[in-house]
Protein backbone atom coordinates (compact mmCIF):
# COMPACT_ATOMS: atom_id res chain seq x y z
CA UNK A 1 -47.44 123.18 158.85
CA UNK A 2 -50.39 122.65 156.27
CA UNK A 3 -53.25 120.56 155.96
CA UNK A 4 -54.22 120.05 152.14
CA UNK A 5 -56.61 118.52 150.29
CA UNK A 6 -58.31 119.26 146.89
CA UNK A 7 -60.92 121.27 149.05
CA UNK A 8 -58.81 122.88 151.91
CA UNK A 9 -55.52 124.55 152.48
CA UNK A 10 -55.18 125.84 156.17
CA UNK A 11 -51.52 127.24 157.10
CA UNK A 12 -49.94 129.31 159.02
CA UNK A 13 -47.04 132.29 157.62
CA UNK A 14 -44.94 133.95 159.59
CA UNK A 15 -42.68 137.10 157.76
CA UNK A 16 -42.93 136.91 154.38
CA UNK A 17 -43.14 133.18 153.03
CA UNK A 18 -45.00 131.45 150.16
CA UNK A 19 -47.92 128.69 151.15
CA UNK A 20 -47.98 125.24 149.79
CA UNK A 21 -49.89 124.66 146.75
CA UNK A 22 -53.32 123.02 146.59
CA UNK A 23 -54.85 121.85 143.47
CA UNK A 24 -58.14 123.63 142.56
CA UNK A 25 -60.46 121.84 140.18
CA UNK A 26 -62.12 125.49 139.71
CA UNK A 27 -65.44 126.75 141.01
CA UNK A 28 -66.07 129.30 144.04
CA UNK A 29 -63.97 129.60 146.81
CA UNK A 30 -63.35 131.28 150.41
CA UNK A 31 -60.58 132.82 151.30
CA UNK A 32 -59.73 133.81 155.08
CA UNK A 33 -56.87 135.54 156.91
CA UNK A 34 -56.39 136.16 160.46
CA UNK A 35 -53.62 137.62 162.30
CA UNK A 36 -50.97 139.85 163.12
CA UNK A 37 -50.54 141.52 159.75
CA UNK A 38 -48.51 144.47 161.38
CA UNK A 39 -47.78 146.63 157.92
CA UNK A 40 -47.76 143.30 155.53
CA UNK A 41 -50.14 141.80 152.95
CA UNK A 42 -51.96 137.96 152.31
CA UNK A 43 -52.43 137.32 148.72
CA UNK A 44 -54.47 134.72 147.48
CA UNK A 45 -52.08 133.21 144.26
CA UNK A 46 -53.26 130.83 141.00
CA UNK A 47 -51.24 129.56 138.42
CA UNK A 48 -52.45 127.72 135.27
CA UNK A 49 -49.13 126.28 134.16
CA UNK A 50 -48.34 124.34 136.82
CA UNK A 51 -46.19 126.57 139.51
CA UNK A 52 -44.28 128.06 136.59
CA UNK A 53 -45.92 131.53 136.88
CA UNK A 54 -48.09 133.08 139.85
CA UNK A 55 -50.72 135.51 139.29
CA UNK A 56 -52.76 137.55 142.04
CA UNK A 57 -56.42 136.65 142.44
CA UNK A 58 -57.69 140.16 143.06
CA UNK A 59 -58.20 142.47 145.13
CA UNK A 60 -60.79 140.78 147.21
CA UNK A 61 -58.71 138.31 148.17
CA UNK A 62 -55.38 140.66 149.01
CA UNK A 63 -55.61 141.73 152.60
CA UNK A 64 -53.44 144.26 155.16
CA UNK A 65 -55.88 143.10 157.73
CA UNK A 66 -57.56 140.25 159.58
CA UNK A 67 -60.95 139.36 156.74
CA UNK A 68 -61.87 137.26 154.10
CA UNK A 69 -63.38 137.48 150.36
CA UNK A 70 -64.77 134.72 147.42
CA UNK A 71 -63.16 133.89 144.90
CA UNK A 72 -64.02 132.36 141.30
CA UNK A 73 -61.43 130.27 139.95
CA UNK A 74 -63.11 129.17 136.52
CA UNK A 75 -60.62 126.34 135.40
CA UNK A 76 -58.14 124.09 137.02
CA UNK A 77 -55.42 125.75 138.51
CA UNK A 78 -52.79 125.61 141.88
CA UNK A 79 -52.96 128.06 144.49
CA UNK A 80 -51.17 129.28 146.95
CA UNK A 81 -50.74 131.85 149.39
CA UNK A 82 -48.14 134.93 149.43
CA UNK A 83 -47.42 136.51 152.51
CA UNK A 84 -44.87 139.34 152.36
CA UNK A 85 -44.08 141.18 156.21
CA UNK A 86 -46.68 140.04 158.37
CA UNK A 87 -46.15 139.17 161.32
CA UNK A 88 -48.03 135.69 162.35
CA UNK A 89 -51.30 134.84 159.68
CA UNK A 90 -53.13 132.28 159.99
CA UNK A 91 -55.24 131.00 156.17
CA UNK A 92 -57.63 128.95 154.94
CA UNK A 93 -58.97 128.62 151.36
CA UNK A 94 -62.27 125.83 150.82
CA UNK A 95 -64.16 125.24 148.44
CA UNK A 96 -68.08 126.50 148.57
């Protein structure tokens, strides 16, 4: 289940699974995973034309383990999170 807002996206993932999408107005941002990653990977996700096309953030903000990075997300956009073989992740993405 997720709780979103234009500031906040907190979910949980379990396997590999895409977030829901929360629209960003642009600015800096946290980004925080914490979990069982076992041998998988949290991605923080943008896309500029609405959903159509994904792109990774970066690689401060693409974890294998339990951490957390900014981000700088310069113009409107949806994110998302991708989780791909993890085992259970829990996220959350605010605005600073």
């Amino acid at each position: 289940m997720a709780v979103e807002s234009q500031k906040k996206l907190e979910v949980t993932l379990i396997g590999t699974a895409d977030s829901g999408e929360l629209e960003w107005a642009g600015g800096v941002g946290v980004f925080e995973a914490d979990g069982e990653f076992a041998d998988g990977t949290v991605t923080l996700q943008r896309s500029v034309d609405g959903g159509a096309t994904w792109t990774d953030m970066g690689e401060h903000t693409t974890l294998t383990a339990s951490g957390g990075g900014r981000f700088v997300a310069s113009n409107e956009a949806k994110l998302r999170v991708s989780a791909s073989g993890v085992g259970t992740v829990t996220v959350v993405i605010y605005h600073l």
